[in-house]
PDB file of N, CA and C in Angstrom:
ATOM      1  N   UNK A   1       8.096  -2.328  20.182  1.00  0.00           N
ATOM      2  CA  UNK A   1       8.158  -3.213  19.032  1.00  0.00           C
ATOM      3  C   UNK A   1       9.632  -3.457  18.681  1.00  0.00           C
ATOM      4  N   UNK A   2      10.265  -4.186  18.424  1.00  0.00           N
ATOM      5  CA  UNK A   2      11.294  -5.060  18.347  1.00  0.00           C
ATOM      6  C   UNK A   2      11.650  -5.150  16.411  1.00  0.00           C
ATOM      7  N   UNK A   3      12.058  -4.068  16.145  1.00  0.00           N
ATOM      8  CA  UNK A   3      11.711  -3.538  14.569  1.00  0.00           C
ATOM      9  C   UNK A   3      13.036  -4.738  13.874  1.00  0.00           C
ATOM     10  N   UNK A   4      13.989  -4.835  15.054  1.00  0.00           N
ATOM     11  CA  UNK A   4      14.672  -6.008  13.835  1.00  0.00           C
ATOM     12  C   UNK A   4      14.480  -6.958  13.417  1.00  0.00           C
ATOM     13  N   UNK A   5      13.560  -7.851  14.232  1.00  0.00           N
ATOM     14  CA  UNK A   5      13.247  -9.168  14.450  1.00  0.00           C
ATOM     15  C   UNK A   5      11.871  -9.358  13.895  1.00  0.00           C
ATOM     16  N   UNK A   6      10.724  -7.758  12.996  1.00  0.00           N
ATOM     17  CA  UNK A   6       9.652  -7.572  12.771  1.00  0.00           C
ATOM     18  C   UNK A   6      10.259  -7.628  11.129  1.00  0.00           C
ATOM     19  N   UNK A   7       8.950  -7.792  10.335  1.00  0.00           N
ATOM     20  CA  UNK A   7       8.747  -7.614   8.593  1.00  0.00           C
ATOM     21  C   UNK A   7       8.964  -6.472   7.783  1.00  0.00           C
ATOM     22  N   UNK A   8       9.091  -6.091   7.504  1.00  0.00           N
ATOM     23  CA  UNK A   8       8.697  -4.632   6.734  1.00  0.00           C
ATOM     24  C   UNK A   8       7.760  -4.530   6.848  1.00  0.00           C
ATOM     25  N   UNK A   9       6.664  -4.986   6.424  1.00  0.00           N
ATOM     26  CA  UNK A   9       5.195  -4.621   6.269  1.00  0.00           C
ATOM     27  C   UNK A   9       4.644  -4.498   7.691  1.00  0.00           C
ATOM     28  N   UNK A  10       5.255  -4.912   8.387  1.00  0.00           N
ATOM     29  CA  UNK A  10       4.952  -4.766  10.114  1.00  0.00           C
ATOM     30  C   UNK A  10       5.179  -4.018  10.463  1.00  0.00           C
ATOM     31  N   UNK A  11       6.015  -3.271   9.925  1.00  0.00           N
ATOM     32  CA  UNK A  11       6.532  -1.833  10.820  1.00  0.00           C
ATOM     33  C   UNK A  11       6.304  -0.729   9.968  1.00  0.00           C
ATOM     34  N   UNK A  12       5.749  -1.186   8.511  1.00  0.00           N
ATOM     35  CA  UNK A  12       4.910  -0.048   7.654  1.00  0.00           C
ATOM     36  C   UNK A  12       3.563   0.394   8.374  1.00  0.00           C
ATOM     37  N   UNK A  13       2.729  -1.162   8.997  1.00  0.00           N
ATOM     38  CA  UNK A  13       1.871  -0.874   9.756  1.00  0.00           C
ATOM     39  C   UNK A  13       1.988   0.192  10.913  1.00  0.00           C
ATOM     40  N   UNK A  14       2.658  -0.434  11.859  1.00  0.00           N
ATOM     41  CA  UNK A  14       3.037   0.323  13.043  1.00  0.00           C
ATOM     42  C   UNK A  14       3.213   1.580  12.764  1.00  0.00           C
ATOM     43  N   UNK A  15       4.277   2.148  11.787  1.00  0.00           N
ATOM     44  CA  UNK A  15       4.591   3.023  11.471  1.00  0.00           C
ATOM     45  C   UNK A  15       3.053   4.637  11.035  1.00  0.00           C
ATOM     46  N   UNK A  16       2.344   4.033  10.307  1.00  0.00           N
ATOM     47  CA  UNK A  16       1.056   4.299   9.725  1.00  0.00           C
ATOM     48  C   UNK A  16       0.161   4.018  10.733  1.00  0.00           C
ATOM     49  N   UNK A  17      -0.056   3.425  11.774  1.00  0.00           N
ATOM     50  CA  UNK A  17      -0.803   3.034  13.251  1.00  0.00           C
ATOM     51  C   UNK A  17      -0.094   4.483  13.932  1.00  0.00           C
ATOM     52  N   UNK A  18       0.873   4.661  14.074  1.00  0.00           N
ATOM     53  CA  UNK A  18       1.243   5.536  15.143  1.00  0.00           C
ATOM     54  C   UNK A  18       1.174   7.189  14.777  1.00  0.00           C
ATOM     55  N   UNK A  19       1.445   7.403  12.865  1.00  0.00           N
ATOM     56  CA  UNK A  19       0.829   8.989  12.548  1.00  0.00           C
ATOM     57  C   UNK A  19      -0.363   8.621  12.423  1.00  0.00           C
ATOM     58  N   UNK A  20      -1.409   7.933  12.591  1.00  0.00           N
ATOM     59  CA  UNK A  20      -2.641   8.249  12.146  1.00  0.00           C
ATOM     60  C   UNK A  20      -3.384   9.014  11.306  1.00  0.00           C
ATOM     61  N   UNK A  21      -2.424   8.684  10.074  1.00  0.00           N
ATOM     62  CA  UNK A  21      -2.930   9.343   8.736  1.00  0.00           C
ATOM     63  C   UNK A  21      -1.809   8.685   7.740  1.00  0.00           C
ATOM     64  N   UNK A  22      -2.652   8.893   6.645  1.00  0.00           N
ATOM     65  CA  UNK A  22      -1.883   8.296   5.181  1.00  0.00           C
ATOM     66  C   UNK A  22      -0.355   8.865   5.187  1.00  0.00           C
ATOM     67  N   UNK A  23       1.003   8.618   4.440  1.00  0.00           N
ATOM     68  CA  UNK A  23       2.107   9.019   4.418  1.00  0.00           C
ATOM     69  C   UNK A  23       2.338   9.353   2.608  1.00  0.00           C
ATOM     70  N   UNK A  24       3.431   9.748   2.031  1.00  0.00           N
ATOM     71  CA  UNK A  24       4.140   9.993   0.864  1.00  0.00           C
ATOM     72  C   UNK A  24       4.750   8.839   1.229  1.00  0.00           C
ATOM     73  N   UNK A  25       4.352   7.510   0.067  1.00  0.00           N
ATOM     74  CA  UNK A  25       5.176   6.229   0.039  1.00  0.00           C
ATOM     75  C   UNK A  25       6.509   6.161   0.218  1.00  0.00           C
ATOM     76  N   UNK A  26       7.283   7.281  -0.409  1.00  0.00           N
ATOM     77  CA  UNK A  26       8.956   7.488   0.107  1.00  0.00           C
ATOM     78  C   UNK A  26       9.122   7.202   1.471  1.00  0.00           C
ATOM     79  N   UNK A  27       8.067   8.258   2.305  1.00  0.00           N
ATOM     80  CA  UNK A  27       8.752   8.545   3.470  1.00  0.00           C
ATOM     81  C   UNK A  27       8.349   7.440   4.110  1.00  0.00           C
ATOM     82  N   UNK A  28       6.698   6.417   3.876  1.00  0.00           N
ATOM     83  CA  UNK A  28       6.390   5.185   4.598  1.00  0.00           C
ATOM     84  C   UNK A  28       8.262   4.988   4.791  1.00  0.00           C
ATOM     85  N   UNK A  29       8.399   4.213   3.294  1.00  0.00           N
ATOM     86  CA  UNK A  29       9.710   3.040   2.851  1.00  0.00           C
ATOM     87  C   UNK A  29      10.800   3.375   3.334  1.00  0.00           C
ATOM     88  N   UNK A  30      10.696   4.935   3.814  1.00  0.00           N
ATOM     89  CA  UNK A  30      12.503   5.167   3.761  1.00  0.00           C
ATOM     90  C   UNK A  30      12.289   5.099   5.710  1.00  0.00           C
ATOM     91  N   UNK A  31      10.892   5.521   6.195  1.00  0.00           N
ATOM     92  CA  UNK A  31      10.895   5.397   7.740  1.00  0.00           C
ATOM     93  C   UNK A  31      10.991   3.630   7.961  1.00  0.00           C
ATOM     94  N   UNK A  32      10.443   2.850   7.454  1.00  0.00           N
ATOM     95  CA  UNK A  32      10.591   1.317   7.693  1.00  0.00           C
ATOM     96  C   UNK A  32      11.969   0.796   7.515  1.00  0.00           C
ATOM     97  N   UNK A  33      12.601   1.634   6.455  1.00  0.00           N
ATOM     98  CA  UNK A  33      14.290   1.040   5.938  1.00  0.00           C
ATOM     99  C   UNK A  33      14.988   1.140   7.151  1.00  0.00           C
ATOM    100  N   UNK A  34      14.692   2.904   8.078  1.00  0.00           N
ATOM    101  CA  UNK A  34      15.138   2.911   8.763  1.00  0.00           C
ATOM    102  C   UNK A  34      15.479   2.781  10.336  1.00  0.00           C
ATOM    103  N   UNK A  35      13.781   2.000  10.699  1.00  0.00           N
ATOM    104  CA  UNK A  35      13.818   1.537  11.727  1.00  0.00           C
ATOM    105  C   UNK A  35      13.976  -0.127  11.748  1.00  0.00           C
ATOM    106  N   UNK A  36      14.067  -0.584  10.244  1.00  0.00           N
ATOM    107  CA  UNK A  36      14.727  -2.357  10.449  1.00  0.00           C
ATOM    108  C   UNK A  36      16.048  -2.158  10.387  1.00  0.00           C
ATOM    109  N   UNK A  37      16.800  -1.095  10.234  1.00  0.00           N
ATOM    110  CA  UNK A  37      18.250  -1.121  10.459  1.00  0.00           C
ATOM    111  C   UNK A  37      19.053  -2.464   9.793  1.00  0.00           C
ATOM    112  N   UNK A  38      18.843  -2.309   8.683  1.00  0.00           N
ATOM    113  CA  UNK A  38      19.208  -3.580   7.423  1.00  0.00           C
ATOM    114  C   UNK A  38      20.525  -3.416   6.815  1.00  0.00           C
ATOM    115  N   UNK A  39      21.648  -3.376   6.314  1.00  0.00           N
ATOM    116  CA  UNK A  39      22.101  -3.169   5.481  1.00  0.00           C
ATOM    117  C   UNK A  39      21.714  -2.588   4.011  1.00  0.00           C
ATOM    118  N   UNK A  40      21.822  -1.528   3.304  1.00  0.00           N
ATOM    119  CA  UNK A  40      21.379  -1.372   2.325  1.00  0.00           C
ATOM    120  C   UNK A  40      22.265  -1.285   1.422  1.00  0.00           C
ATOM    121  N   UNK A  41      22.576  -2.708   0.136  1.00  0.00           N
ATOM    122  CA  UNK A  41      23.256  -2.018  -0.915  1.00  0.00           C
ATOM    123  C   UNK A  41      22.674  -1.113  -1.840  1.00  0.00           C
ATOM    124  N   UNK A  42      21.581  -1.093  -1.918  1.00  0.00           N
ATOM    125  CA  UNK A  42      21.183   0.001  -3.277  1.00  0.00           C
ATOM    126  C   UNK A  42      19.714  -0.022  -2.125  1.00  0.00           C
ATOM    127  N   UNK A  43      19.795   1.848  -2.657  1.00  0.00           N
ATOM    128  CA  UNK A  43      18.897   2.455  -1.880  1.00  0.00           C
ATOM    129  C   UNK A  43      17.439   2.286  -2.519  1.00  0.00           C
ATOM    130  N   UNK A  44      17.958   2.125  -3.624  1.00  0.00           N
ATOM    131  CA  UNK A  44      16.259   1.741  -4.705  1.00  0.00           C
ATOM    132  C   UNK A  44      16.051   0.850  -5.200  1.00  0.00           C
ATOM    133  N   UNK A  45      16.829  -0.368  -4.603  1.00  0.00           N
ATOM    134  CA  UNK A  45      16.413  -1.580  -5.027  1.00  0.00           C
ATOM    135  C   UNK A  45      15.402  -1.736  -4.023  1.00  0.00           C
ATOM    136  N   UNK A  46      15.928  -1.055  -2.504  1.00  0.00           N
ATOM    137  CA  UNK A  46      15.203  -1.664  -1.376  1.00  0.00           C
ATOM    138  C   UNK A  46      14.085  -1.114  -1.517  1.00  0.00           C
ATOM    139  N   UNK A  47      13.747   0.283  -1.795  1.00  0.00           N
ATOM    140  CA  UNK A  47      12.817   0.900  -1.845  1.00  0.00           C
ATOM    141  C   UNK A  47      11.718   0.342  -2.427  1.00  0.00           C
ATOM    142  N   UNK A  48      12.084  -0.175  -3.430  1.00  0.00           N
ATOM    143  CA  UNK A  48      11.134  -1.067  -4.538  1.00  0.00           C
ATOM    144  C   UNK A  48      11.293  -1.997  -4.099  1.00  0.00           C
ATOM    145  N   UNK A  49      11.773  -2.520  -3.465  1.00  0.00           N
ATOM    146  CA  UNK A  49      11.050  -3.955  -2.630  1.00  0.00           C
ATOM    147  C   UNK A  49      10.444  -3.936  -1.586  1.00  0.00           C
ATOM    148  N   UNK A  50      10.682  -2.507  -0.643  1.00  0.00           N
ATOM    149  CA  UNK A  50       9.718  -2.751   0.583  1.00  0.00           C
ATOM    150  C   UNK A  50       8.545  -2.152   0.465  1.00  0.00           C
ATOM    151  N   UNK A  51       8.762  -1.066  -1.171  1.00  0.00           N
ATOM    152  CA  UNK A  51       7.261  -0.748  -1.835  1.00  0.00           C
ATOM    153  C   UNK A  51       6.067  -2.052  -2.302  1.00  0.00           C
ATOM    154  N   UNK A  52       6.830  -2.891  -3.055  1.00  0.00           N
ATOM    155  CA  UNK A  52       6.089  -4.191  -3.423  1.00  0.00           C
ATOM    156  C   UNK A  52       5.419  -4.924  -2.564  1.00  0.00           C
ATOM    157  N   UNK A  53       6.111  -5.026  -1.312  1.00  0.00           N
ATOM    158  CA  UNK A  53       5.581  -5.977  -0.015  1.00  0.00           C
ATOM    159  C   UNK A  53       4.436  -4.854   0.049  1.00  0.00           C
ATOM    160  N   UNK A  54       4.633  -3.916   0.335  1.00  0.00           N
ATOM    161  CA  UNK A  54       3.504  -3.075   1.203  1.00  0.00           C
ATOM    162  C   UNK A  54       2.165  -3.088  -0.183  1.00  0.00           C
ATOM    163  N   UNK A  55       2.159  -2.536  -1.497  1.00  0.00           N
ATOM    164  CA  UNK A  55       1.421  -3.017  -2.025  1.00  0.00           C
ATOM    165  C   UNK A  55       0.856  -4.613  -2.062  1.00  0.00           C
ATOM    166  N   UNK A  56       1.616  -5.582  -1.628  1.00  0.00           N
ATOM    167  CA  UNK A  56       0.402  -6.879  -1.853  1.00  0.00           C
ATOM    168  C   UNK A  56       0.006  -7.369  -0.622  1.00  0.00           C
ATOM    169  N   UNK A  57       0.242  -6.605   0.548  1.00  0.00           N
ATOM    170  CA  UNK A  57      -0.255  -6.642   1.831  1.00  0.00           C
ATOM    171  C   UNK A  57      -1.752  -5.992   1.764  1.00  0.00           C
ATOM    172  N   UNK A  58      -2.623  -6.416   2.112  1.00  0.00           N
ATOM    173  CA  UNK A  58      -4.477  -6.251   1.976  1.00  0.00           C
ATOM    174  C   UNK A  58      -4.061  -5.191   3.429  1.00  0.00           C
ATOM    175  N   UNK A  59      -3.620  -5.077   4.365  1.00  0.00           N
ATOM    176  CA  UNK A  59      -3.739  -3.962   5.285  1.00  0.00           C
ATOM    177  C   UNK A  59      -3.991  -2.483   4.969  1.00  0.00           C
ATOM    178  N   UNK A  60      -2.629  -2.536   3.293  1.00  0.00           N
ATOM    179  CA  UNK A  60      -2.351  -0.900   2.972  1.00  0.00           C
ATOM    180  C   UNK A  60      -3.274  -0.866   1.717  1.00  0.00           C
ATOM    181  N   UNK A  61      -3.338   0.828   1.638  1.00  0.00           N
ATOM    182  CA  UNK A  61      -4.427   1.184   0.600  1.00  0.00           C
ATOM    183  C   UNK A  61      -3.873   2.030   0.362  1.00  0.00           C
ATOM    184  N   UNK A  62      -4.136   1.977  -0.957  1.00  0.00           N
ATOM    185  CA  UNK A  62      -3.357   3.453  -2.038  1.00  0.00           C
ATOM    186  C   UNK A  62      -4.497   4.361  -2.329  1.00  0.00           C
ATOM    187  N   UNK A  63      -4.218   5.989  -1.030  1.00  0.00           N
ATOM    188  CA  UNK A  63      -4.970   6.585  -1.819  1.00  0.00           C
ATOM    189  C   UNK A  63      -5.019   7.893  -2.678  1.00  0.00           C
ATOM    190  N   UNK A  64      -4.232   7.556  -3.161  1.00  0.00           N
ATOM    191  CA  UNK A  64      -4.001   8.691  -4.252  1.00  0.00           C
ATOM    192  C   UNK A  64      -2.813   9.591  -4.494  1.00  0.00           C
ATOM    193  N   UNK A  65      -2.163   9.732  -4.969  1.00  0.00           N
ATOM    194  CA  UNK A  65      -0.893  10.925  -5.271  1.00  0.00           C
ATOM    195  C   UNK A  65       0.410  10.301  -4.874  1.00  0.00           C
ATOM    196  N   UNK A  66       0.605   8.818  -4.639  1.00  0.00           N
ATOM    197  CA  UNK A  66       1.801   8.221  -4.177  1.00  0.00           C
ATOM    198  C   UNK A  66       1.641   8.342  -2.389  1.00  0.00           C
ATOM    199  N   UNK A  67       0.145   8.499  -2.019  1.00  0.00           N
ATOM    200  CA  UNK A  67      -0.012   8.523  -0.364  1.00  0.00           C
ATOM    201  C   UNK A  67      -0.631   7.206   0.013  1.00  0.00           C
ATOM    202  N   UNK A  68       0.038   6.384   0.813  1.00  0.00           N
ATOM    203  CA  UNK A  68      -0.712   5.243   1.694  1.00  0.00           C
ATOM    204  C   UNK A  68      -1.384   4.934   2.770  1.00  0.00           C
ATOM    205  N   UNK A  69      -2.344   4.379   2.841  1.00  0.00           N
ATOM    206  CA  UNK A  69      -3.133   4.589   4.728  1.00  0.00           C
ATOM    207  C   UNK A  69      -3.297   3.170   4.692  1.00  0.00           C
ATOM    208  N   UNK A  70      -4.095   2.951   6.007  1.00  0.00           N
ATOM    209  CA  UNK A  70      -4.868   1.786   6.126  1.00  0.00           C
ATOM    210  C   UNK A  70      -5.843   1.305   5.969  1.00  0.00           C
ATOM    211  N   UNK A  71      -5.937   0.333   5.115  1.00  0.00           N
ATOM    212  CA  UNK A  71      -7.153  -0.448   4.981  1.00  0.00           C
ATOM    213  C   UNK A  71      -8.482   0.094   5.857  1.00  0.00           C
ATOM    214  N   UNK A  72      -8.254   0.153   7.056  1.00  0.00           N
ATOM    215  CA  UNK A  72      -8.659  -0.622   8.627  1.00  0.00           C
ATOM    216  C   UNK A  72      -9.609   1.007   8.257  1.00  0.00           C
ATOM    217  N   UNK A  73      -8.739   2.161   7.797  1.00  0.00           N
ATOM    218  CA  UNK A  73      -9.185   3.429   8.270  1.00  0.00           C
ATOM    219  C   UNK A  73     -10.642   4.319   7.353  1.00  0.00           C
ATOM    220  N   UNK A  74     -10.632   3.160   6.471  1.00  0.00           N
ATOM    221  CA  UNK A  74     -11.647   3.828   5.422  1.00  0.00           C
ATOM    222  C   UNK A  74     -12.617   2.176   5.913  1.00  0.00           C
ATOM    223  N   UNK A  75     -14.323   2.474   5.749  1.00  0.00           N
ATOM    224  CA  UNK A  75     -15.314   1.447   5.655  1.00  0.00           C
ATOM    225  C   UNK A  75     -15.673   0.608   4.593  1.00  0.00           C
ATOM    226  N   UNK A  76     -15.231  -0.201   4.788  1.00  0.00           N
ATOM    227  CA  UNK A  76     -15.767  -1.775   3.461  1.00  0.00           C
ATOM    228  C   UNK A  76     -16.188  -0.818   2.599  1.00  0.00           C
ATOM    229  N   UNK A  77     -16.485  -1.176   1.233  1.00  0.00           N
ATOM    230  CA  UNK A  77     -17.633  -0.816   0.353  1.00  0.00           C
ATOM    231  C   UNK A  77     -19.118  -1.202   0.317  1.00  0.00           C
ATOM    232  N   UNK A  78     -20.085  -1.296  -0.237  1.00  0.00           N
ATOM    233  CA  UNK A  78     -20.977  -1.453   0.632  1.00  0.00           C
ATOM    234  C   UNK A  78     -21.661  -1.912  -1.050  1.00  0.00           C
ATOM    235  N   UNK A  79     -21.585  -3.516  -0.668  1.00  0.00           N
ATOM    236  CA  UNK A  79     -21.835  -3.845  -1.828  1.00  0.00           C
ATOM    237  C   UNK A  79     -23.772  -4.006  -1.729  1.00  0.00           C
ATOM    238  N   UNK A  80     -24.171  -3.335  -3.467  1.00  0.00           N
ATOM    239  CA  UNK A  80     -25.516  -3.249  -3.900  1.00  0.00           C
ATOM    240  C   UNK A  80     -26.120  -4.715  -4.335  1.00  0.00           C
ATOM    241  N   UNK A  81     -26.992  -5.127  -4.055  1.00  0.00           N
ATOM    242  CA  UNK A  81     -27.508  -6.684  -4.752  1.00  0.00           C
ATOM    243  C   UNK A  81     -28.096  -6.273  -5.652  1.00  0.00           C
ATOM    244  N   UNK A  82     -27.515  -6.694  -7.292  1.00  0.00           N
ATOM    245  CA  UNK A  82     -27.914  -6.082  -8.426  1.00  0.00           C
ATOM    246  C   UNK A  82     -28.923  -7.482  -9.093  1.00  0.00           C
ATOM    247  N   UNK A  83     -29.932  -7.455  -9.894  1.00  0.00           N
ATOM    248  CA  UNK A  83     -29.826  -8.096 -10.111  1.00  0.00           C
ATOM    249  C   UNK A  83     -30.006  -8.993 -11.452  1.00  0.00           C
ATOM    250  N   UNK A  84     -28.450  -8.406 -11.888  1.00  0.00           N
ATOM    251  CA  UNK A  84     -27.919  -8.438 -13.307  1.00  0.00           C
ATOM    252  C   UNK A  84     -26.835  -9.838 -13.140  1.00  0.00           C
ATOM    253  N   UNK A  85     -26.301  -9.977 -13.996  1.00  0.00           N
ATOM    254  CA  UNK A  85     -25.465 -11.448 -14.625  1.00  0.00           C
ATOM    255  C   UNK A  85     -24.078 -11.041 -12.955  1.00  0.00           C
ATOM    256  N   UNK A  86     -23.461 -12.150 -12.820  1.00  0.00           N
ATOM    257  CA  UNK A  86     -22.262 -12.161 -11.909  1.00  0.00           C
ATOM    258  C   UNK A  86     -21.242 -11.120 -13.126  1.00  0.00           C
ATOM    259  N   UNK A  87     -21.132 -11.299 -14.481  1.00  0.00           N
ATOM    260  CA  UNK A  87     -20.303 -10.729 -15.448  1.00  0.00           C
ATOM    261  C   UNK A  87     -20.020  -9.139 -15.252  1.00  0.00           C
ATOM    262  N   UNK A  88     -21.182  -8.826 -14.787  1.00  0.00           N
ATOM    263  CA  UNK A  88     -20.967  -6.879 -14.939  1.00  0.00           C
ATOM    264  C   UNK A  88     -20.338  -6.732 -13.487  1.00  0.00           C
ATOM    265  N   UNK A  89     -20.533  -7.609 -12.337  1.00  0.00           N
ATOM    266  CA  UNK A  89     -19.415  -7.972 -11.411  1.00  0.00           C
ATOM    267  C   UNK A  89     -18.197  -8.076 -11.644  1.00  0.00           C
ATOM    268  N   UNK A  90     -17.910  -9.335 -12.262  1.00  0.00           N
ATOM    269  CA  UNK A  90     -16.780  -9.264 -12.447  1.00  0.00           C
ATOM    270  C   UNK A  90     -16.045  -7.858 -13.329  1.00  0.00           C
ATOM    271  N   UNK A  91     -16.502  -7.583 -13.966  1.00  0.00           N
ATOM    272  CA  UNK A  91     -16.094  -6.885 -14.890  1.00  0.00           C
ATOM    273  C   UNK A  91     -15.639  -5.405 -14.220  1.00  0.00           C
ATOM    274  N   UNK A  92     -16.620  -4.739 -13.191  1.00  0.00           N
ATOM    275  CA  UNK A  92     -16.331  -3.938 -12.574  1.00  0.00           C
ATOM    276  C   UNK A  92     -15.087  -3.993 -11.713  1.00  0.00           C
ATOM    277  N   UNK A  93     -15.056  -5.330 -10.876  1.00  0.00           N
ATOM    278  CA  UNK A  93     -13.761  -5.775 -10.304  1.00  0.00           C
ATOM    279  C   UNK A  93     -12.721  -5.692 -11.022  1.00  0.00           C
ATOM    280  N   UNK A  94     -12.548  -5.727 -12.269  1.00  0.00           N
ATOM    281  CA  UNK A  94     -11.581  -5.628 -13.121  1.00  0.00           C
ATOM    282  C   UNK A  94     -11.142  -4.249 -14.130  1.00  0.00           C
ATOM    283  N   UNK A  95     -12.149  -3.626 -13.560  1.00  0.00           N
ATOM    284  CA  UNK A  95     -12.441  -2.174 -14.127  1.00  0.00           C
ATOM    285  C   UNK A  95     -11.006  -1.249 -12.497  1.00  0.00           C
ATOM    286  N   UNK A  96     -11.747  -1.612 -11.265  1.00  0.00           N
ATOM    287  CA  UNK A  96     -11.592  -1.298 -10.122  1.00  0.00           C
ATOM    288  C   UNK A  96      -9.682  -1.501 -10.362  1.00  0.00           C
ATOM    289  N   UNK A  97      -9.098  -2.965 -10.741  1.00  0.00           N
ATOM    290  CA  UNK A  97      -8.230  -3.638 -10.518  1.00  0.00           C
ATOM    291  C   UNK A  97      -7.393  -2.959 -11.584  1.00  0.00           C
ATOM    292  N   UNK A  98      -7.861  -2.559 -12.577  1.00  0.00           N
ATOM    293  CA  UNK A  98      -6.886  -1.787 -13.419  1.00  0.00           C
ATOM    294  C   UNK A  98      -7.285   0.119 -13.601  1.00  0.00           C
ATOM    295  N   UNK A  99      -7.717   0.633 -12.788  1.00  0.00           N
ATOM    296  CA  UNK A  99      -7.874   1.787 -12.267  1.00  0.00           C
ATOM    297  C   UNK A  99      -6.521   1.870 -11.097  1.00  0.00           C
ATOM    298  N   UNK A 100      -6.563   0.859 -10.447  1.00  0.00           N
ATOM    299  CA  UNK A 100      -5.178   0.695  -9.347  1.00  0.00           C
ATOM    300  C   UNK A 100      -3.925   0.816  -9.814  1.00  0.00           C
ATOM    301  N   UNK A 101      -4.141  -0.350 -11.017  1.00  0.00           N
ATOM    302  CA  UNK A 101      -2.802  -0.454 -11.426  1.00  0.00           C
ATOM    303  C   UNK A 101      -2.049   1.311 -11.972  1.00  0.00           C
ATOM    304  N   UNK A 102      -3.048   1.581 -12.818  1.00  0.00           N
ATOM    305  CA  UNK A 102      -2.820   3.344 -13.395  1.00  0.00           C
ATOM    306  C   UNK A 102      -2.556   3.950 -12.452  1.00  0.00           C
ATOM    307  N   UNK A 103      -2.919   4.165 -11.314  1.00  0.00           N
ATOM    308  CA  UNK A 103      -2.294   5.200 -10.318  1.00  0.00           C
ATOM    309  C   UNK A 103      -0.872   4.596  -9.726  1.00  0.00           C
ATOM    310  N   UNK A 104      -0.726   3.281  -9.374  1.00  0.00           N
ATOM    311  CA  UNK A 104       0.326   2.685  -9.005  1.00  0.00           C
ATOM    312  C   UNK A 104       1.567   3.568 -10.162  1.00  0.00           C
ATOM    313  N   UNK A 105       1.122   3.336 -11.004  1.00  0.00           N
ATOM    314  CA  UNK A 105       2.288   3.153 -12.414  1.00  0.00           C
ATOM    315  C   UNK A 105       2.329   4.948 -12.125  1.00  0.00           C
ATOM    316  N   UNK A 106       1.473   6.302 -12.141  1.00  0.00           N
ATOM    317  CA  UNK A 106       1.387   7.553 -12.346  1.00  0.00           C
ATOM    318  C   UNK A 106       2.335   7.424 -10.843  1.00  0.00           C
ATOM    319  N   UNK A 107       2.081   7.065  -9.703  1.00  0.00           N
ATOM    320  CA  UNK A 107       2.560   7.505  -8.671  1.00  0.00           C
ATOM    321  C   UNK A 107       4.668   7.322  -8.760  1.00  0.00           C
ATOM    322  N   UNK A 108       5.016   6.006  -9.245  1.00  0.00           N
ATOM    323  CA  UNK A 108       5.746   5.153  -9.822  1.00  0.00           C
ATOM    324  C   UNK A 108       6.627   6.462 -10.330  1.00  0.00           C
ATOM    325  N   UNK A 109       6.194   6.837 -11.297  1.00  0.00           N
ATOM    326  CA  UNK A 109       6.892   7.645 -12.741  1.00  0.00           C
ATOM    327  C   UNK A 109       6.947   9.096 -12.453  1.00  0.00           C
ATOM    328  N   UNK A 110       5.787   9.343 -11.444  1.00  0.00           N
ATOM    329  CA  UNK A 110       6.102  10.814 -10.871  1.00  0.00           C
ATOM    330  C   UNK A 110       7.341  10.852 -10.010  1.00  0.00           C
ATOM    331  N   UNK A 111       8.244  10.078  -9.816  1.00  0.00           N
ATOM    332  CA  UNK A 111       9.562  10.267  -8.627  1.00  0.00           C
ATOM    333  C   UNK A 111      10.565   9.967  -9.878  1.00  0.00           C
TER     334      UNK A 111
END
């Protein structure tokens, strides 16, 4: 793989493809910083930016304690046909969507 000419989030993949298991988000960001061989003026600006990409990439999944895996490595959810209003849908989705955000922010504030 050709890590200069690749994304960040491409070589977060790869990176997470090749231990075959979830990482400590540091070490994902700081192993991707250091196989795109970038210039870095500030070590935590980058960090927090090649954290951001990798959160809005649908590949990575946050699971728990500031550790990331792949999507690919856990099975869909396995949605129930309820048959209540689309609302308690949505609502759960939004239950789900800010359950994320709280661990994002705990994982965040624990470093």
């Amino acid at each position: 793989m050709d890590f200069l000419k690749s994304t960040e989030t491409d070589i977060a993949y790869y990176v997470l493809t090749q231990k075959g298991e979830s990482m400590y988000y540091k070490d994902l960001v700081l192993d991707v910083i250091e196989k795109k061989a970038k210039p870095v003026q500030s070590l935590s600006q980058t960090i927090s930016e090649v954290y951001t990409l990798i959160n809005m990439d649908s590949r990575f999944q946050y699971t728990g304690k500031g550790m990331w895996g792949l999507t690919e490595w856990n099975p869909p959810e396995v949605k129930h046909s309820h048959a209540s209003s689309s609302s308690s849908s949505s609502a759960s989705a939004a239950s789900k969507s800010s359950r994320r955000r709280e661990k994002l922010l705990e994982s965040i504030q624990e470093d």
